[in-house]
C-alpha atoms as a PDB file:
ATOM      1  CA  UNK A   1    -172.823 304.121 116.361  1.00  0.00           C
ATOM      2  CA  UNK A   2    -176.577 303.095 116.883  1.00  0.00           C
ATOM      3  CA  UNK A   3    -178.127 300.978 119.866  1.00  0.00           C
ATOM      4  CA  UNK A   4    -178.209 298.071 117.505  1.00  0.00           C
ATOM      5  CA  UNK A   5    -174.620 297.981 117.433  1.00  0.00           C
ATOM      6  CA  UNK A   6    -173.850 298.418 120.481  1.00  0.00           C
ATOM      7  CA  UNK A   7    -176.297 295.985 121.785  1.00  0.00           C
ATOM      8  CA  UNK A   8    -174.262 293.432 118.934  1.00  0.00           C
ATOM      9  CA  UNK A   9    -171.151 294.173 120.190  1.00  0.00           C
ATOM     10  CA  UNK A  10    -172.420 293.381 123.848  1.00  0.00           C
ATOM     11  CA  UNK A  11    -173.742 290.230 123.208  1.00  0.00           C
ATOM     12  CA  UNK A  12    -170.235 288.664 120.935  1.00  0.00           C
ATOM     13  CA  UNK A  13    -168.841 289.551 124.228  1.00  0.00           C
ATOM     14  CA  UNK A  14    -171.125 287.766 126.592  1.00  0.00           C
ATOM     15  CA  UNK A  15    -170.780 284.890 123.732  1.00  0.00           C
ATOM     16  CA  UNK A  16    -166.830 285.347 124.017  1.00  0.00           C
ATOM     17  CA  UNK A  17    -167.077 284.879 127.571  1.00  0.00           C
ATOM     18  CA  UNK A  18    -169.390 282.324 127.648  1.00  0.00           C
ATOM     19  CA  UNK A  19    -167.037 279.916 125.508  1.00  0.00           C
ATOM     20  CA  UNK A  20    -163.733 280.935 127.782  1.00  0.00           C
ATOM     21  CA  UNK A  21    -165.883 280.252 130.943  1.00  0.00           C
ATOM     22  CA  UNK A  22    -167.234 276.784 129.929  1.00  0.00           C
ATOM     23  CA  UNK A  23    -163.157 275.773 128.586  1.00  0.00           C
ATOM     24  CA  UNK A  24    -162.203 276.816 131.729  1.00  0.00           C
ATOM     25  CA  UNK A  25    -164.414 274.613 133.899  1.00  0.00           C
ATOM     26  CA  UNK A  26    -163.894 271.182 131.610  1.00  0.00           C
ATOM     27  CA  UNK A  27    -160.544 271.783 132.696  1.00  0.00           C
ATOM     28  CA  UNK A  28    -159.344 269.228 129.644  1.00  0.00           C
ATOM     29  CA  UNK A  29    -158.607 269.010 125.922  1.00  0.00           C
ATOM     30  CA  UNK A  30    -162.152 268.891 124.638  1.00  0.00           C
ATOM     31  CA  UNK A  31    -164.406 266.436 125.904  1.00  0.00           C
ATOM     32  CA  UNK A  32    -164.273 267.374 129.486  1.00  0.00           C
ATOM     33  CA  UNK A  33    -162.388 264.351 130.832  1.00  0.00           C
ATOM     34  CA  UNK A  34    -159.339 265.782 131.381  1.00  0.00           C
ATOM     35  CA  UNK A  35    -157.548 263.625 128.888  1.00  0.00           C
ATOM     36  CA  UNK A  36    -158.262 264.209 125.686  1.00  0.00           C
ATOM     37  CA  UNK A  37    -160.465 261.973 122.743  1.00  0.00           C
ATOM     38  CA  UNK A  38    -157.828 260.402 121.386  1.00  0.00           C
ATOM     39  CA  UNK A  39    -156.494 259.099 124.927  1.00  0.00           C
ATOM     40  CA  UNK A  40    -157.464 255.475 126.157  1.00  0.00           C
ATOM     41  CA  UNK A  41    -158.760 255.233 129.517  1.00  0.00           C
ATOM     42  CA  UNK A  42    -156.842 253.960 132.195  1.00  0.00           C
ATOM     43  CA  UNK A  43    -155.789 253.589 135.947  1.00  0.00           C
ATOM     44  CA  UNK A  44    -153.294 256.159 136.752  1.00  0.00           C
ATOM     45  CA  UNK A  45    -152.658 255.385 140.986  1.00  0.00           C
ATOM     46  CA  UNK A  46    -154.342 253.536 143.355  1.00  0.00           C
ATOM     47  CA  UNK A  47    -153.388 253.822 146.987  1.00  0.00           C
ATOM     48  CA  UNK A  48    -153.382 249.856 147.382  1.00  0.00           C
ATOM     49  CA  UNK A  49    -150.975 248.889 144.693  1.00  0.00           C
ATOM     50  CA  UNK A  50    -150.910 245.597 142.795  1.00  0.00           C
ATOM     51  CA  UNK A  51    -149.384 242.991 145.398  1.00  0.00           C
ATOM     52  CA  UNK A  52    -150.129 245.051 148.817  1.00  0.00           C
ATOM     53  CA  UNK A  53    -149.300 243.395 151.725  1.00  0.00           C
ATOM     54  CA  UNK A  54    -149.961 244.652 155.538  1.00  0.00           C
ATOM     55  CA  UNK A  55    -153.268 245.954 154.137  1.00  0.00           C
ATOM     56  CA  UNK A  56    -155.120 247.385 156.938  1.00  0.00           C
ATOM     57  CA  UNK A  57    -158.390 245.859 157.616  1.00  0.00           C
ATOM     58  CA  UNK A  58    -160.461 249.252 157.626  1.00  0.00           C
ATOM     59  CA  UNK A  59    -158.853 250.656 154.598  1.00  0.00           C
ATOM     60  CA  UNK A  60    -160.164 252.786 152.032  1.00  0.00           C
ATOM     61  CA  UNK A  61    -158.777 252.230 148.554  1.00  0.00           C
ATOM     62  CA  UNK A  62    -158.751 255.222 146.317  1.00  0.00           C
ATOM     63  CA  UNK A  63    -158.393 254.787 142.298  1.00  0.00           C
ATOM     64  CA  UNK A  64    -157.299 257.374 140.494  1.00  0.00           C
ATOM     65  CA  UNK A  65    -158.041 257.503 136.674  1.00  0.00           C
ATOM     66  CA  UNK A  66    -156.680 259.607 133.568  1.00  0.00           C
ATOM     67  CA  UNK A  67    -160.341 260.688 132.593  1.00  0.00           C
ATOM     68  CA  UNK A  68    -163.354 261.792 134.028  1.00  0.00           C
ATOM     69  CA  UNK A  69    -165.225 257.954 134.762  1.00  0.00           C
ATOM     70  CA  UNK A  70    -167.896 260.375 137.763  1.00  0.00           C
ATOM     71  CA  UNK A  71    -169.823 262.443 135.363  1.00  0.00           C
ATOM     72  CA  UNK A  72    -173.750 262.012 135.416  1.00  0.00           C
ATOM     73  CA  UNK A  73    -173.707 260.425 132.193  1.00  0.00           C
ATOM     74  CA  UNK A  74    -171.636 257.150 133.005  1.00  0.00           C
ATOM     75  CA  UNK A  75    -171.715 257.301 136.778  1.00  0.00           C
ATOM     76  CA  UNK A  76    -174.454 254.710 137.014  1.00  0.00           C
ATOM     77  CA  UNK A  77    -172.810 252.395 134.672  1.00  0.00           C
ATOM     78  CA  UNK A  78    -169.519 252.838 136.346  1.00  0.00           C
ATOM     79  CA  UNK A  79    -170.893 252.363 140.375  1.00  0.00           C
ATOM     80  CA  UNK A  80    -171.489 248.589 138.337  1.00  0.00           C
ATOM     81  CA  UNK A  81    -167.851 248.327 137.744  1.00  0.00           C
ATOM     82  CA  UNK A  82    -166.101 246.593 140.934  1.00  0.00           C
ATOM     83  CA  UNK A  83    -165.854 243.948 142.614  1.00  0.00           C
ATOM     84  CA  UNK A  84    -164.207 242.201 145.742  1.00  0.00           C
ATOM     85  CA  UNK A  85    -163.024 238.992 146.322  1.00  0.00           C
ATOM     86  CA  UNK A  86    -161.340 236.865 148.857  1.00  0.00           C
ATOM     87  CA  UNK A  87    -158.962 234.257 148.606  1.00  0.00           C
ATOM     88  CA  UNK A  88    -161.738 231.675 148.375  1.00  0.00           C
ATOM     89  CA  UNK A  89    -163.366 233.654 145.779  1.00  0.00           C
ATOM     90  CA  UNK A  90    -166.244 234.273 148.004  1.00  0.00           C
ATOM     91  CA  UNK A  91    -167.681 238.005 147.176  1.00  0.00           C
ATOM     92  CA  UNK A  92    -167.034 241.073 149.783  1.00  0.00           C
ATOM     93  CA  UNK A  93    -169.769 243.615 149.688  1.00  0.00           C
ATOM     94  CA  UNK A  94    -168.307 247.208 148.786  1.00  0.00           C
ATOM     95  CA  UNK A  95    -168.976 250.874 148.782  1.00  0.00           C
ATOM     96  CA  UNK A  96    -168.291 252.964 145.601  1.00  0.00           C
ATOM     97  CA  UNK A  97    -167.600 256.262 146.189  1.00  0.00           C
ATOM     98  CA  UNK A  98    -167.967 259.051 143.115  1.00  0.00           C
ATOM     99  CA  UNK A  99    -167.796 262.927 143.871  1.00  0.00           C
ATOM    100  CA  UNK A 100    -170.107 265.455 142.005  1.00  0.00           C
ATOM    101  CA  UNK A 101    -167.498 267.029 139.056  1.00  0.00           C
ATOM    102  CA  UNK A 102    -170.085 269.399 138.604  1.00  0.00           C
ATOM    103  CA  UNK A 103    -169.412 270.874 142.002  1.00  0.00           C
ATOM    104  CA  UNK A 104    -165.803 270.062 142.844  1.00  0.00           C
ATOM    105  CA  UNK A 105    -163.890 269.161 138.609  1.00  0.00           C
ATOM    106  CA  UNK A 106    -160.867 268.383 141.197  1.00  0.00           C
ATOM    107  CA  UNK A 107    -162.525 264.621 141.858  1.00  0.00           C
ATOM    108  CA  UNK A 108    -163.637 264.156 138.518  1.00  0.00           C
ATOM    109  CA  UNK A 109    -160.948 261.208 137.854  1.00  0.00           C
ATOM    110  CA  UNK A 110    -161.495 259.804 141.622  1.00  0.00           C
ATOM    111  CA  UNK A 111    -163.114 256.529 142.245  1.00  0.00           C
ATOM    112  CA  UNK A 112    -163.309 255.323 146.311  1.00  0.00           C
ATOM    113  CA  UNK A 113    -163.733 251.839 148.015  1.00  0.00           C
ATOM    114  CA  UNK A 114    -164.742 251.259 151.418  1.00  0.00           C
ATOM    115  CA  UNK A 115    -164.791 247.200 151.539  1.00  0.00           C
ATOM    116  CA  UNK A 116    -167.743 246.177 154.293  1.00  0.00           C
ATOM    117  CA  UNK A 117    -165.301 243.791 156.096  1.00  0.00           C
ATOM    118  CA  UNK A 118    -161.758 241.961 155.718  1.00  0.00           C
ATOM    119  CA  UNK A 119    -160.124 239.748 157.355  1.00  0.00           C
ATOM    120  CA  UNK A 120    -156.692 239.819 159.430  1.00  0.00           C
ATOM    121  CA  UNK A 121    -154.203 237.446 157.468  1.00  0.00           C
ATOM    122  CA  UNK A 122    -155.852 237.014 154.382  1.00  0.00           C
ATOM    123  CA  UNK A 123    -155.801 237.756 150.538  1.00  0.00           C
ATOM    124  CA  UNK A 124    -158.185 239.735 148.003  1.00  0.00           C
ATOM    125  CA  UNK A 125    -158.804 240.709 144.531  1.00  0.00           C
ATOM    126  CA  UNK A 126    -160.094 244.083 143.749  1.00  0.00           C
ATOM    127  CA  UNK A 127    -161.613 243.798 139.690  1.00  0.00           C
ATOM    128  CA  UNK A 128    -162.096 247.037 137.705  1.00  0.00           C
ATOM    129  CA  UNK A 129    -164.458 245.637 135.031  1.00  0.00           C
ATOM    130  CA  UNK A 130    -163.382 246.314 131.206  1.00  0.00           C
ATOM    131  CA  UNK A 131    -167.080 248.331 130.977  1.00  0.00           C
ATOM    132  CA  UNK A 132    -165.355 251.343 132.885  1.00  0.00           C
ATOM    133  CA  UNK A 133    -166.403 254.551 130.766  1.00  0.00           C
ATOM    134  CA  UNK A 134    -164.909 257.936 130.597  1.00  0.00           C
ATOM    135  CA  UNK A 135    -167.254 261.018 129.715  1.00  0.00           C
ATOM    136  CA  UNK A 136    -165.626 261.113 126.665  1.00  0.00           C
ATOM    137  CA  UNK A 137    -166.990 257.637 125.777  1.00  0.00           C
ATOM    138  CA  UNK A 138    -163.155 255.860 126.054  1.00  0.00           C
ATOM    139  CA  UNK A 139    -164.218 252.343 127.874  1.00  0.00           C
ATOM    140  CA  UNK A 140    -161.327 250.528 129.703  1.00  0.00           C
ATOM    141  CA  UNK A 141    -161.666 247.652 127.765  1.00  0.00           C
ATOM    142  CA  UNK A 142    -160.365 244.762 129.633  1.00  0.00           C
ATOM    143  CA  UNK A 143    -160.579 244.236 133.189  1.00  0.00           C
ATOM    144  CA  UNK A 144    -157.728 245.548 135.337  1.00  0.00           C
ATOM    145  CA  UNK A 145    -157.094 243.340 138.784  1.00  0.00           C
ATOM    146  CA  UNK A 146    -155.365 244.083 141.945  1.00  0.00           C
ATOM    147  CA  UNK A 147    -154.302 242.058 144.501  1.00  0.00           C
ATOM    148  CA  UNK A 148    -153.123 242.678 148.215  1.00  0.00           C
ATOM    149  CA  UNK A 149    -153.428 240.958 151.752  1.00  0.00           C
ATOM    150  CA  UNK A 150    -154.267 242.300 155.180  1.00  0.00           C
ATOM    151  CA  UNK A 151    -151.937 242.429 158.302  1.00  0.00           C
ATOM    152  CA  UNK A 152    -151.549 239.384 159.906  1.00  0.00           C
ATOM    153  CA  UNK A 153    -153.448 238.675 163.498  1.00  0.00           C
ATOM    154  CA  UNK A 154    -151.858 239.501 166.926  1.00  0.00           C
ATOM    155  CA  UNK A 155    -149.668 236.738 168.211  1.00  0.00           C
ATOM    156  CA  UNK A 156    -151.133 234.929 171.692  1.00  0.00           C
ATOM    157  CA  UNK A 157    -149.763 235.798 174.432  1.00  0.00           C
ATOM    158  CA  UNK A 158    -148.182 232.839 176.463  1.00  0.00           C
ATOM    159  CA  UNK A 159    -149.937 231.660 179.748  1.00  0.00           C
ATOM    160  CA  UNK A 160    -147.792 232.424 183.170  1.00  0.00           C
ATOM    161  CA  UNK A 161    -146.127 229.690 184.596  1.00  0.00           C
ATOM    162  CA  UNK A 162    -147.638 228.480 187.767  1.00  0.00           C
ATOM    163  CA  UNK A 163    -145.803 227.403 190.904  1.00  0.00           C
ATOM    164  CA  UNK A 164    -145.283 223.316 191.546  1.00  0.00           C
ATOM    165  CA  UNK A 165    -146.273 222.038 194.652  1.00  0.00           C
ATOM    166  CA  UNK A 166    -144.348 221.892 198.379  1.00  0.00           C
ATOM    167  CA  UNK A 167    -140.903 220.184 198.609  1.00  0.00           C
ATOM    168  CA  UNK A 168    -140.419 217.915 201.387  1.00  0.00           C
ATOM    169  CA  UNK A 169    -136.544 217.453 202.255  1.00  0.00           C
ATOM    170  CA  UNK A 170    -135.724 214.356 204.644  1.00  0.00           C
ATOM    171  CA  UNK A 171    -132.471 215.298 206.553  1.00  0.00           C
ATOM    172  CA  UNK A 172    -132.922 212.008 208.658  1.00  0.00           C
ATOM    173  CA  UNK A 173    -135.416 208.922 209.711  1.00  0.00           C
ATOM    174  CA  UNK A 174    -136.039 211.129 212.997  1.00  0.00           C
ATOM    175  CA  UNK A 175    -136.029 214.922 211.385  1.00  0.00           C
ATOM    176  CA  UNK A 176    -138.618 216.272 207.872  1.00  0.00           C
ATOM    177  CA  UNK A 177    -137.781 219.522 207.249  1.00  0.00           C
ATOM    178  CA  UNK A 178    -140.979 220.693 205.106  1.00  0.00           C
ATOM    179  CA  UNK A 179    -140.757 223.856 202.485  1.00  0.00           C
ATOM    180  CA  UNK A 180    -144.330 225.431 201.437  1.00  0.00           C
ATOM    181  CA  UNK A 181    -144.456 228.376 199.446  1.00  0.00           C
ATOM    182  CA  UNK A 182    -146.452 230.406 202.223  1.00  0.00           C
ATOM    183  CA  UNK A 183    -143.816 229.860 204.437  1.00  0.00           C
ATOM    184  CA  UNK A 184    -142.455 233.346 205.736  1.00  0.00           C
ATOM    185  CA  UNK A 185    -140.390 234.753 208.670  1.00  0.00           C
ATOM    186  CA  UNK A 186    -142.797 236.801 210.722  1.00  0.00           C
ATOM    187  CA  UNK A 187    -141.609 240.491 210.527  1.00  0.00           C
ATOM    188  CA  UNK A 188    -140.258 242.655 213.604  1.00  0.00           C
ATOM    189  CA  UNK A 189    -142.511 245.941 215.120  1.00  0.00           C
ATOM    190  CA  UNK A 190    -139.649 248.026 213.676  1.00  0.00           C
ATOM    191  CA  UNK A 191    -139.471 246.190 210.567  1.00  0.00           C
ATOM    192  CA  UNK A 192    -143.455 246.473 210.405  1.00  0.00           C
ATOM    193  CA  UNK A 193    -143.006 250.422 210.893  1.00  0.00           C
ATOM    194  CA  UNK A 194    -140.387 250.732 207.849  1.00  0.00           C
ATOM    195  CA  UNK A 195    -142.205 249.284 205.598  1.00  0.00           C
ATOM    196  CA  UNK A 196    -145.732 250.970 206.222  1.00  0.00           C
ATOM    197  CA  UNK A 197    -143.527 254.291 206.100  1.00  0.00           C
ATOM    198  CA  UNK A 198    -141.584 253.168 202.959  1.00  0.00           C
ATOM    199  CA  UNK A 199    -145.288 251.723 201.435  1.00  0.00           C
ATOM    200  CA  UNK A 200    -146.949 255.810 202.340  1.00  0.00           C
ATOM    201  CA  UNK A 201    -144.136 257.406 200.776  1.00  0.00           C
ATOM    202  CA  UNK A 202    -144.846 255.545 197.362  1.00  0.00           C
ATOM    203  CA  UNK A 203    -148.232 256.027 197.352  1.00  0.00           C
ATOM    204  CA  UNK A 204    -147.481 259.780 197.577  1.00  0.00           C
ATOM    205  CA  UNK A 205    -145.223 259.948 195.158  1.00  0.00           C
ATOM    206  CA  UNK A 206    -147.269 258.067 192.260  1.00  0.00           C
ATOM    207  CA  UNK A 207    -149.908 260.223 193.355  1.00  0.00           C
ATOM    208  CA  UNK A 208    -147.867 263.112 192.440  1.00  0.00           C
ATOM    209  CA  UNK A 209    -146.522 261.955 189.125  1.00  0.00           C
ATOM    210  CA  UNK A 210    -150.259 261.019 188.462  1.00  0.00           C
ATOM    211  CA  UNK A 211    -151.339 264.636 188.550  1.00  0.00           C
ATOM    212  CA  UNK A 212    -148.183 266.084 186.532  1.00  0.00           C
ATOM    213  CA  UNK A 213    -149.240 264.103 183.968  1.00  0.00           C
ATOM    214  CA  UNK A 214    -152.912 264.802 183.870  1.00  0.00           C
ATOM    215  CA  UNK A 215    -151.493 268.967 184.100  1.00  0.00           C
ATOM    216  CA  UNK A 216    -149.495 268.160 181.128  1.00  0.00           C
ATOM    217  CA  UNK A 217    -152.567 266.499 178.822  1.00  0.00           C
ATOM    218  CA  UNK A 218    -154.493 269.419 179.676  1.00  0.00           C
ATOM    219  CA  UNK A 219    -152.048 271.868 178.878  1.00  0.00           C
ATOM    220  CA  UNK A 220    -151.391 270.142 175.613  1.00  0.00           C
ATOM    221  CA  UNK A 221    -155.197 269.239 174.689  1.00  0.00           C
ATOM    222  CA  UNK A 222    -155.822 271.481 171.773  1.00  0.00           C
ATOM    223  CA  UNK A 223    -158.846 271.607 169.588  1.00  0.00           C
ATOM    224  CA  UNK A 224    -157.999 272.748 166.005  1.00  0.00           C
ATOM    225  CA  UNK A 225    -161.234 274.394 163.863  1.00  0.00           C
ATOM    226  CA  UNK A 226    -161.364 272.491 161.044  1.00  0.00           C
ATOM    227  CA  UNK A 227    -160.994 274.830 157.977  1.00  0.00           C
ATOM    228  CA  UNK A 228    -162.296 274.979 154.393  1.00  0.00           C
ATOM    229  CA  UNK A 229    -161.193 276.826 151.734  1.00  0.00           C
ATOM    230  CA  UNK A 230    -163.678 278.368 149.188  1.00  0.00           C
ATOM    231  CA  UNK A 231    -162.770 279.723 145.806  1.00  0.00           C
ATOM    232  CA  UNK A 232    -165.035 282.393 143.866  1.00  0.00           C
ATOM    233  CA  UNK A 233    -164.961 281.702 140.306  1.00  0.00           C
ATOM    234  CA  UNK A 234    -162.978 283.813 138.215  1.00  0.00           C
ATOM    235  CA  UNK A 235    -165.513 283.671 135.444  1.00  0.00           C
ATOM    236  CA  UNK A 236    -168.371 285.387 138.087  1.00  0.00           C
ATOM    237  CA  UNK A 237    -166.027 288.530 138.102  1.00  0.00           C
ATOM    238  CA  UNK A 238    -165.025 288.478 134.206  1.00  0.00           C
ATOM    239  CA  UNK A 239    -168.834 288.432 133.421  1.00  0.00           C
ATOM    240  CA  UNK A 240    -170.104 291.154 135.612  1.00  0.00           C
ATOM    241  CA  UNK A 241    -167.587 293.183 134.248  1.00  0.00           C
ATOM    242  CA  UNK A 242    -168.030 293.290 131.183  1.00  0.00           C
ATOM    243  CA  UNK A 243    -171.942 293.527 131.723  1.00  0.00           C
ATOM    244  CA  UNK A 244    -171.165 296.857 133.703  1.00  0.00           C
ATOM    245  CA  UNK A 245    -168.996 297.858 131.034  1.00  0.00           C
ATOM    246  CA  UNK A 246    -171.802 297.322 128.023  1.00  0.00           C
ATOM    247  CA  UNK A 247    -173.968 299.366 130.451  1.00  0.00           C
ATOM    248  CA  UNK A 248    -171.841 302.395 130.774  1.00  0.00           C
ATOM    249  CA  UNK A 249    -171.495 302.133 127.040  1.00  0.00           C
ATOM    250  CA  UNK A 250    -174.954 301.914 126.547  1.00  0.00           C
ATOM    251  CA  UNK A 251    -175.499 305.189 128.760  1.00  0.00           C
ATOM    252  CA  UNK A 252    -172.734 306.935 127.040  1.00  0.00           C
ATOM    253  CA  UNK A 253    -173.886 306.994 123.787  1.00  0.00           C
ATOM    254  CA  UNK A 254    -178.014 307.272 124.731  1.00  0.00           C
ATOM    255  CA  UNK A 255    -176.825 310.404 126.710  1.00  0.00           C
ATOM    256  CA  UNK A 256    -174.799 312.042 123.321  1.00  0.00           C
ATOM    257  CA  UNK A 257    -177.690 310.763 120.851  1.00  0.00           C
ATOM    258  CA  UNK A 258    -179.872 313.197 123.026  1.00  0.00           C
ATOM    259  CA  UNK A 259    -177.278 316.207 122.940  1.00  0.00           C
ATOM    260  CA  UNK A 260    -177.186 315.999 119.724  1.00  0.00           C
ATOM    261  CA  UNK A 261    -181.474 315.921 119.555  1.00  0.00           C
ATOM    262  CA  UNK A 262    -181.844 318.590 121.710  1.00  0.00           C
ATOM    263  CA  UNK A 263    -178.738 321.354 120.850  1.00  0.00           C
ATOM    264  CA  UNK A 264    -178.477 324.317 123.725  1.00  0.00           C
END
């Protein structure tokens, strides 16, 4: 076995591993989109489902499709695609929200609103326009529509009720007994004393349950590290192995081609 072969044999390899590697990150059936050629593209989820109601005001809807509709090729055509309404038709400004599939093929099929503003108590309609493309160049066709309201406002609370003014009773023509609501019995010295003890003793006491519970918050303040995982591609390891094996080959057979040139 020459160089030339061996250096053939080496590069079907790297070709062999090329072709597994690049399957392996499409991640579909053959176009990349995760759903196939033959497959018509459609919604599969969205976290606001048709007919919503309690909608949150600050929510962010995510739509989750069966093909790749974030790929470089259609994502400026697709950031076109939707639209929000409100129950007077009036438009709502919106953010679209596509990942990079080349970096992370886990959000390839992921599409994110974040409306600007809504409004407590009232209706919307969130169009997906028919012009929706896949990477595999499957269009949605017609448009798809969703509709959901937002929670309704806070009830007002009710004013207090405010006392009416001072009763006058008339026991007789020479006796008016009057009733105001500052009327009050001056208190005794050793009713006075009670209640400035009784009034010390509470203040103590909230004072103590005040610092329990500002112990217990600390105790139970925690900061968690926010943690990311990171996966090495499995490809990296495949290729570099089989590189290191070609090279070994390679220094195999240069070192027996010389034996055999230069006999003891």
């Amino acid at each position: 076995m020459n160089r030339k072969r061996i250096l053939s044999i080496l590069l079907i390899l790297l070709l062999i591993t090329s072709l597994a590697v690049s399957a392996f990150a499409e991640g579909g059936n053959g176009d990349g989109s995760g759903g196939g050629k033959n497959v018509p593209l459609g919604l599969a989820e969205s976290s606001v489902p048709d007919g919503s109601t309690n909608v949150p005001t600050d929510v962010t809807i995510t739509l989750t499709f069966n093909k790749n509709v974030v790929n470089f090729t259609v994502k400026d055509n697709n950031m076109t695609c939707f639209s929000l309404a409100d129950s007077r038709g009036t438009n709502v400004p919106v953010t679209v929200l596509m990942g990079d599939d080349q970096v992370d093929p886990d959000i390839k099929r992921i599409v994110n609103i974040q409306p600007s503003s809504l409004s407590e108590g009232e209706s919307y309609t969130l169009t997906i326009s028919g012009r929706l493309t896949a990477k595999s160049g499957a269009v949605l066709g017609n448009d798809v529509i969703l509709h959901f309201s937002t929670v309704a406002p806070a009830a007002t609370p009710t004013p207090p009720v405010t006392a009416g003014p001072a009763v006058t009773v008339t026991a007789s023509p020479s006796q008016t007994v009057s009733a105001s609501p500052s009327a009050s019995p001056s208190p005794t010295p050793k009713a006075e004393k009670k209640a400035k003890a009784k009034g010390t003793a509470k203040v103590k006491e909230k004072e103590k349950q005040s610092s329990s519970l500002v112990m217990e918050d600390s105790d139970d303040t925690e900061e968690i590290a926010p943690s990311r995982e990171h996966h090495q591609p499995v490809a990296v390891y495949v290729i570099l192995g089989l590189i290191l094996l070609g090279v070994l080959i390679y220094f195999f057979m240069s070192r027996k081609n010389s034996n055999k040139q230069d006999p003891q």
